[in-house]
N, C-alpha and C. Protein backbone atom coordinates (compact mmCIF):
# COMPACT_ATOMS: atom_id res chain seq x y z
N UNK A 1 -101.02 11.91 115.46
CA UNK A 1 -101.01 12.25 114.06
C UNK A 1 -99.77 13.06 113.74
N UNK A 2 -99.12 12.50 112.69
CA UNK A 2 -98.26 13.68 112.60
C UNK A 2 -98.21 14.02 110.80
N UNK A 3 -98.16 15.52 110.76
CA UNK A 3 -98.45 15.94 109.79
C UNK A 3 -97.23 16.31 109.12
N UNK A 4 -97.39 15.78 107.86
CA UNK A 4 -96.32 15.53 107.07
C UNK A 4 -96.26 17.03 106.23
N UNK A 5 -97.28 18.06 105.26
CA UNK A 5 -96.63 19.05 105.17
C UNK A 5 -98.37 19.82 105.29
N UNK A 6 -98.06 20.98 104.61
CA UNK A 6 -99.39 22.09 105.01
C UNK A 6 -99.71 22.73 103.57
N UNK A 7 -101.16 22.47 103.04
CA UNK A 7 -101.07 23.25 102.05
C UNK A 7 -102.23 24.52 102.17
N UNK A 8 -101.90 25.79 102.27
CA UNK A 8 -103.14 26.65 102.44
C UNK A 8 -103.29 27.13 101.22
N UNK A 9 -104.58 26.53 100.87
CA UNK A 9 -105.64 27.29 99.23
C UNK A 9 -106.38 28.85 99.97
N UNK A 10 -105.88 29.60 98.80
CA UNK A 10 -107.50 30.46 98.62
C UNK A 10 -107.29 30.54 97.09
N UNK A 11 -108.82 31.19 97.31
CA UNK A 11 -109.82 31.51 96.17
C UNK A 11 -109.55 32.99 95.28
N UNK A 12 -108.87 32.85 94.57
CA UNK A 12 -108.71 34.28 93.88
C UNK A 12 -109.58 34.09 92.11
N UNK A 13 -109.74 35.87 91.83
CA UNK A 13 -110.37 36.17 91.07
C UNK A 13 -110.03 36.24 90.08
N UNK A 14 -108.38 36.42 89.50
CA UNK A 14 -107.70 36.63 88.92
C UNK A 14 -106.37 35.71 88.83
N UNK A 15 -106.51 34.49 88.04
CA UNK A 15 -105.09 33.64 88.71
C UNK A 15 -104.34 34.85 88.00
N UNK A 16 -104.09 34.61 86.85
CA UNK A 16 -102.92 35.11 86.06
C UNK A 16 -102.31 36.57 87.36
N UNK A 17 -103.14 37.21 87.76
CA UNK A 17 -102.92 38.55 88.33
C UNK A 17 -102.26 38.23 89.76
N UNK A 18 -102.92 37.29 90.92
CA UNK A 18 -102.69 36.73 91.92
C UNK A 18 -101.08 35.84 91.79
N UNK A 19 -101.01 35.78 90.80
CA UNK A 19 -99.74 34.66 90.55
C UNK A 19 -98.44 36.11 90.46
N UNK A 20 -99.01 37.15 89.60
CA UNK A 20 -98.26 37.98 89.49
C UNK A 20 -97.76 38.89 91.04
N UNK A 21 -98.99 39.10 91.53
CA UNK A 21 -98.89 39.91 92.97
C UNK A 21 -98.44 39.06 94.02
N UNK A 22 -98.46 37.86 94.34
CA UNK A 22 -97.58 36.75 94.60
C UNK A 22 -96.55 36.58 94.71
N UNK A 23 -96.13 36.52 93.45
CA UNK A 23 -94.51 36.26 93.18
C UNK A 23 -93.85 37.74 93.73
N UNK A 24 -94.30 39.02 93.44
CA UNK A 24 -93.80 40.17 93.65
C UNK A 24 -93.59 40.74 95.37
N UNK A 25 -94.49 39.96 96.12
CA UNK A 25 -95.33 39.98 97.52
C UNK A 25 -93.86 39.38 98.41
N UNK A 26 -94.16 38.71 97.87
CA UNK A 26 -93.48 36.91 99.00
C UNK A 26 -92.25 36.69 97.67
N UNK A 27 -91.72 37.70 96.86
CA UNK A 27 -90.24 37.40 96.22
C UNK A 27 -90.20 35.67 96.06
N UNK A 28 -91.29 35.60 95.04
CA UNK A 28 -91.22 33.63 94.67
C UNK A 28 -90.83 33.45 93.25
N UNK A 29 -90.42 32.66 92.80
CA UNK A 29 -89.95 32.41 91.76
C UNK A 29 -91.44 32.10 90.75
N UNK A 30 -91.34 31.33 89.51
CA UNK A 30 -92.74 30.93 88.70
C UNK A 30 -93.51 29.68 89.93
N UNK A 31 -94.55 29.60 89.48
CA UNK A 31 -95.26 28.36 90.60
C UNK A 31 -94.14 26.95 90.32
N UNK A 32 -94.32 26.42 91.27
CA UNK A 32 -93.80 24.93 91.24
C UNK A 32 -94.63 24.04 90.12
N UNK A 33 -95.65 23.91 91.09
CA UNK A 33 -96.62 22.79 90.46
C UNK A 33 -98.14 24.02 89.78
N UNK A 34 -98.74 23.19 88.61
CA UNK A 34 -100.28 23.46 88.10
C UNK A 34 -100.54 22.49 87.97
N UNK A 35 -100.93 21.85 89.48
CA UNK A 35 -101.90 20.32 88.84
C UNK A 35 -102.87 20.13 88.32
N UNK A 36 -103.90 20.65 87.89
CA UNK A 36 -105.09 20.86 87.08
C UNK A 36 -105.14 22.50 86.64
N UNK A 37 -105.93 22.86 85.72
CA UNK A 37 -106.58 23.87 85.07
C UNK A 37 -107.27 25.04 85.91
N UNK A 38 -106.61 25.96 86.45
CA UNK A 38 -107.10 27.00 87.49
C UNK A 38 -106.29 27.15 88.57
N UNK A 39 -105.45 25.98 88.66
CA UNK A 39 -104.92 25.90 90.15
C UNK A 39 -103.72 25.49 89.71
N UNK A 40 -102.67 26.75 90.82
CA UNK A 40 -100.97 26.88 90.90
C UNK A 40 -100.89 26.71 91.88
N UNK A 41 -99.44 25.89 92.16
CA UNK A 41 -99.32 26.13 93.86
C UNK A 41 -97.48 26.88 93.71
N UNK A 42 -96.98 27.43 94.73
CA UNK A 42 -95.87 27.68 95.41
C UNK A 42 -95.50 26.74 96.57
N UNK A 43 -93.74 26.93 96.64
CA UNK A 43 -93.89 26.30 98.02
C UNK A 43 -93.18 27.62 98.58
N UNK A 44 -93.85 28.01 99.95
CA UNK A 44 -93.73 29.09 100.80
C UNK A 44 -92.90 28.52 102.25
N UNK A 45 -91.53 28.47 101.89
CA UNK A 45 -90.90 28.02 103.32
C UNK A 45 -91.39 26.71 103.90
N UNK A 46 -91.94 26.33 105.00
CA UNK A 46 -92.34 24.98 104.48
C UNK A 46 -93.73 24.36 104.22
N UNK A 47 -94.44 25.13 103.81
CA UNK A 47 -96.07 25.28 103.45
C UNK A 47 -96.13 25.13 101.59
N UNK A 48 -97.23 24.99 101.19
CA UNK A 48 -97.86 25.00 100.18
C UNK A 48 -98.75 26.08 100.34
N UNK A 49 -98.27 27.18 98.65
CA UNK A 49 -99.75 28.03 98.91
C UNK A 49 -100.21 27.77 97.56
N UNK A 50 -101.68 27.66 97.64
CA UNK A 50 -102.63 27.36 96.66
C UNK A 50 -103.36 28.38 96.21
N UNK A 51 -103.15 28.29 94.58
CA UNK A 51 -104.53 29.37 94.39
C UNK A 51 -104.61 29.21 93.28
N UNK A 52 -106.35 29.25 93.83
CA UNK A 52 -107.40 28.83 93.05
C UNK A 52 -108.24 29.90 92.38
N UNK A 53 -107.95 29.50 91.08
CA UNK A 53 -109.83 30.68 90.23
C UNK A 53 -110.55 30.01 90.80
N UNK A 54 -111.74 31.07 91.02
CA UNK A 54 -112.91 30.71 91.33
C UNK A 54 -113.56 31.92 92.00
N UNK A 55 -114.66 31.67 92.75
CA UNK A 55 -115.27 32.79 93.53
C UNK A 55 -114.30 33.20 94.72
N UNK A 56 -114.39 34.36 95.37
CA UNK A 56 -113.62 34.89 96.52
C UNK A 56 -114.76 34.79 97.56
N UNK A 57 -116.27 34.73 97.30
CA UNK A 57 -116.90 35.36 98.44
C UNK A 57 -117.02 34.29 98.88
N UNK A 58 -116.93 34.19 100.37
CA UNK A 58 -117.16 32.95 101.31
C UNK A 58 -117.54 33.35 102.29
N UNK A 59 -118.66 32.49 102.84
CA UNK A 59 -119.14 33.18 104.14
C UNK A 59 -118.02 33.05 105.33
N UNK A 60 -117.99 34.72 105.99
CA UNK A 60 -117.48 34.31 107.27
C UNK A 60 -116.30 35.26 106.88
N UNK A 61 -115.94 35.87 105.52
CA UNK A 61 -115.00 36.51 104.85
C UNK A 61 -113.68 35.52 104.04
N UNK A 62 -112.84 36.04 103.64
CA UNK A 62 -111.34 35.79 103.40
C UNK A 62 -111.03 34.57 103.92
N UNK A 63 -109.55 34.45 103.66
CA UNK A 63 -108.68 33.64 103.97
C UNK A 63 -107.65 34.16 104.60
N UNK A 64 -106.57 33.51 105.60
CA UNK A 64 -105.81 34.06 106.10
C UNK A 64 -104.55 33.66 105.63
N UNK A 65 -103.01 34.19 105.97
CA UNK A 65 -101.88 33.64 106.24
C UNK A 65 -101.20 34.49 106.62
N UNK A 66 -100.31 33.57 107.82
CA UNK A 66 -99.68 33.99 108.84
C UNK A 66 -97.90 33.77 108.43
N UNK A 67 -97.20 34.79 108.01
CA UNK A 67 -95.81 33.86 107.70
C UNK A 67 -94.38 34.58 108.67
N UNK A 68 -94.17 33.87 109.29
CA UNK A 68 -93.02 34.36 110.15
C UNK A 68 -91.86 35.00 109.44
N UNK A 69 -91.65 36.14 109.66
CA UNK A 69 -89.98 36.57 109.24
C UNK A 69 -88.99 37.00 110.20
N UNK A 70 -87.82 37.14 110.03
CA UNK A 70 -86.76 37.73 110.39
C UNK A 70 -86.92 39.31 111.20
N UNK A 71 -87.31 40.20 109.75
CA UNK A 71 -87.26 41.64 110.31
C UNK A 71 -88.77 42.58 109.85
N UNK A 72 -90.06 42.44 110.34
CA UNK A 72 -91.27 42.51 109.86
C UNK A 72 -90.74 44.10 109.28
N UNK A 73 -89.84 45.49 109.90
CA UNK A 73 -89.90 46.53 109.32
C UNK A 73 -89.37 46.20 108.17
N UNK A 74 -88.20 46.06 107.30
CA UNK A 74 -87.87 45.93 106.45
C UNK A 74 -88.54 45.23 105.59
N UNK A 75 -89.47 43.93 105.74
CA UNK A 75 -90.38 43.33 104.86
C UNK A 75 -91.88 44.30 104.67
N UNK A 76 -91.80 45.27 105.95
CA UNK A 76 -93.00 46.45 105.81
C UNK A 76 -92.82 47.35 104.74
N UNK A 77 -91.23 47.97 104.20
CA UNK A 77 -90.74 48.72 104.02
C UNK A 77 -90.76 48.11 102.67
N UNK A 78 -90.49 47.06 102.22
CA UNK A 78 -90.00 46.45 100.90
C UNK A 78 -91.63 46.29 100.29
N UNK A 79 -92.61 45.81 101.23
CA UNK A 79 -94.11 46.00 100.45
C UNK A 79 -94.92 46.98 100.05
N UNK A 80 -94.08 47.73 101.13
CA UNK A 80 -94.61 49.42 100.48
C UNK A 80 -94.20 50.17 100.01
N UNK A 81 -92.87 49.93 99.14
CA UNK A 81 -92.30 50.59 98.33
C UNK A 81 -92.46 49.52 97.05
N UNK A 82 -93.05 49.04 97.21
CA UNK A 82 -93.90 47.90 95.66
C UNK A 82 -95.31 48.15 95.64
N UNK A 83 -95.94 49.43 96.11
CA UNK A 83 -96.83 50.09 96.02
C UNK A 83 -97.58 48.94 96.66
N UNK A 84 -97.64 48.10 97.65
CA UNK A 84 -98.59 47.41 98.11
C UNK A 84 -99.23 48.03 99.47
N UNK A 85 -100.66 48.22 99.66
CA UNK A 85 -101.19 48.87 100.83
C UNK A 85 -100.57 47.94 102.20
N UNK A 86 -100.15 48.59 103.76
CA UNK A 86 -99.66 47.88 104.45
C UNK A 86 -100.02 48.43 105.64
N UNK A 87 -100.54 47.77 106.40
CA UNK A 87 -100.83 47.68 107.40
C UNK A 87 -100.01 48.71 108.68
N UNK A 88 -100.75 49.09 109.91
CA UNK A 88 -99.47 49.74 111.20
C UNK A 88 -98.66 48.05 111.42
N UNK A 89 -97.58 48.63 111.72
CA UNK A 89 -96.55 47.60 112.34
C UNK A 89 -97.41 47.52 114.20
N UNK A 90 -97.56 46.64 114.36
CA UNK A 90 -98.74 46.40 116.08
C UNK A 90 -97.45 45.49 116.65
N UNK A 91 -97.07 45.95 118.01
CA UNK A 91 -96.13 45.62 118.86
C UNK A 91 -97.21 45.20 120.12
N UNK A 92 -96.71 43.41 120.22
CA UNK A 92 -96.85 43.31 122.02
C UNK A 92 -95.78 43.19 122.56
N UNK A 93 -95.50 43.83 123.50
CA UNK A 93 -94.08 43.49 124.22
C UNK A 93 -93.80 42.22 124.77
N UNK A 94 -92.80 41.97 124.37
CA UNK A 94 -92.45 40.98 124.67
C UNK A 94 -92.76 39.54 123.96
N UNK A 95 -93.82 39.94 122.95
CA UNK A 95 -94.76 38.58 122.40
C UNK A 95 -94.53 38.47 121.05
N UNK A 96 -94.79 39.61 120.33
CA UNK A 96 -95.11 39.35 119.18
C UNK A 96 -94.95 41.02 118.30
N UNK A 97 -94.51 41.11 117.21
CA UNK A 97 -94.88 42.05 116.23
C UNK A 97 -95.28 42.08 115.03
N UNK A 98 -96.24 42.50 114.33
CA UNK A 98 -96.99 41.88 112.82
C UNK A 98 -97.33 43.30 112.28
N UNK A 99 -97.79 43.10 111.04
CA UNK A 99 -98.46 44.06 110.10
C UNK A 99 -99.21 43.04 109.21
N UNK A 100 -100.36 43.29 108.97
CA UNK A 100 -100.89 42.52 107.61
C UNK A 100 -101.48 43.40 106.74
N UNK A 101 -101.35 43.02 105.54
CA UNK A 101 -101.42 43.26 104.15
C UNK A 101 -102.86 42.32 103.56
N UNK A 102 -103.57 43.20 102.53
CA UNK A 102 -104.78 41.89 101.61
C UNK A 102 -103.87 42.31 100.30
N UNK A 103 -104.46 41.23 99.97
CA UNK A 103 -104.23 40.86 98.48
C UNK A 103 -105.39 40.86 97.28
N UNK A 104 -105.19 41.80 96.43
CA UNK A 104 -106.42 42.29 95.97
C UNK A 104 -107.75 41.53 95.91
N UNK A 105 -108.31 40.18 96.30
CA UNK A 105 -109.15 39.31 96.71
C UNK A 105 -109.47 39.62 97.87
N UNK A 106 -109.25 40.73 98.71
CA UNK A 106 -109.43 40.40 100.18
C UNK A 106 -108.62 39.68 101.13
N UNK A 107 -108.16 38.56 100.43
CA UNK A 107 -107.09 37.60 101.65
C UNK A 107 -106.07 38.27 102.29
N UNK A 108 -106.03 37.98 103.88
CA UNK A 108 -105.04 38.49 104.72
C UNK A 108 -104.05 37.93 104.57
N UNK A 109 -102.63 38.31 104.63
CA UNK A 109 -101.69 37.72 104.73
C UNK A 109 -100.78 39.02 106.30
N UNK A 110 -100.59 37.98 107.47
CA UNK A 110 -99.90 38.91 108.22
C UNK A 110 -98.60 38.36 108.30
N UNK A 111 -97.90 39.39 108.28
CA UNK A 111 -96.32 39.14 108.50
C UNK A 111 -95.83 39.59 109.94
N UNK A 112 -95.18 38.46 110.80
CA UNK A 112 -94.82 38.73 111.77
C UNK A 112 -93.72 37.94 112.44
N UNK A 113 -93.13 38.70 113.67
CA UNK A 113 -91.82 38.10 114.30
C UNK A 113 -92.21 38.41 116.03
N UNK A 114 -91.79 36.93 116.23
CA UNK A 114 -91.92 36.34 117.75
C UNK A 114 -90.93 36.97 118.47
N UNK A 115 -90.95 37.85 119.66
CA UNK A 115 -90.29 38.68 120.38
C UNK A 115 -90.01 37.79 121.74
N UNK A 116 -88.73 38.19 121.90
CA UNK A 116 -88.34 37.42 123.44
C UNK A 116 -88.03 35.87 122.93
């Protein structure tokens, strides 16, 4: 199988607000596409992110996203000086370093960079 692109939906409570904390989050321009009534998408590097009005509660919790960067302090530094709550910066040596952030819905979004 090979998969041609990726689109990750969640469920927010607030489009108009989510679209706003969004764009301000992840520095995106207006949405790309509104293919129907409730639902915007972005394109996020090479993903689709979706979001949808509707309910947030789902069993099992949230939604996730995982988005690779360059320099996780400086993208730590730039979310929390946009008053966004942020996570400890968590170091494995040699593996991996992340911080994640929610988005007033609950959804995780972690930001992280592959070490070594």
């Amino acid at each position: 199988m090979d998969v041609l692109s990726v689109t990750v939906g969640l469920s927010v409570s607030d489009l108009a607000g989510a679209v706003e904390w969004y764009r301000k989050a992840l520095q995106l321009p207006d949405p790309e596409l509104e293919p129907v009534e409730g639902v915007v998408e972005f394109k996020v590097g090479s993903i689709w992110l979706q979001l949808v009005a509707g309910s947030t509660t789902r069993p099992g919790g949230g939604a996730g996203i995982r988005l690779g960067v360059d320099d996780t302090s400086t993208q730590r530094e730039r979310l929390e000086s946009l008053g966004i709550v942020v996570g400890h910066l968590e170091h494995v040596p040699g593996v991996i370093e992340y911080f994640d952030v929610a988005d007033p819905d609950g959804n995780v979004l972690s930001f992280y960079r592959e070490l070594g």
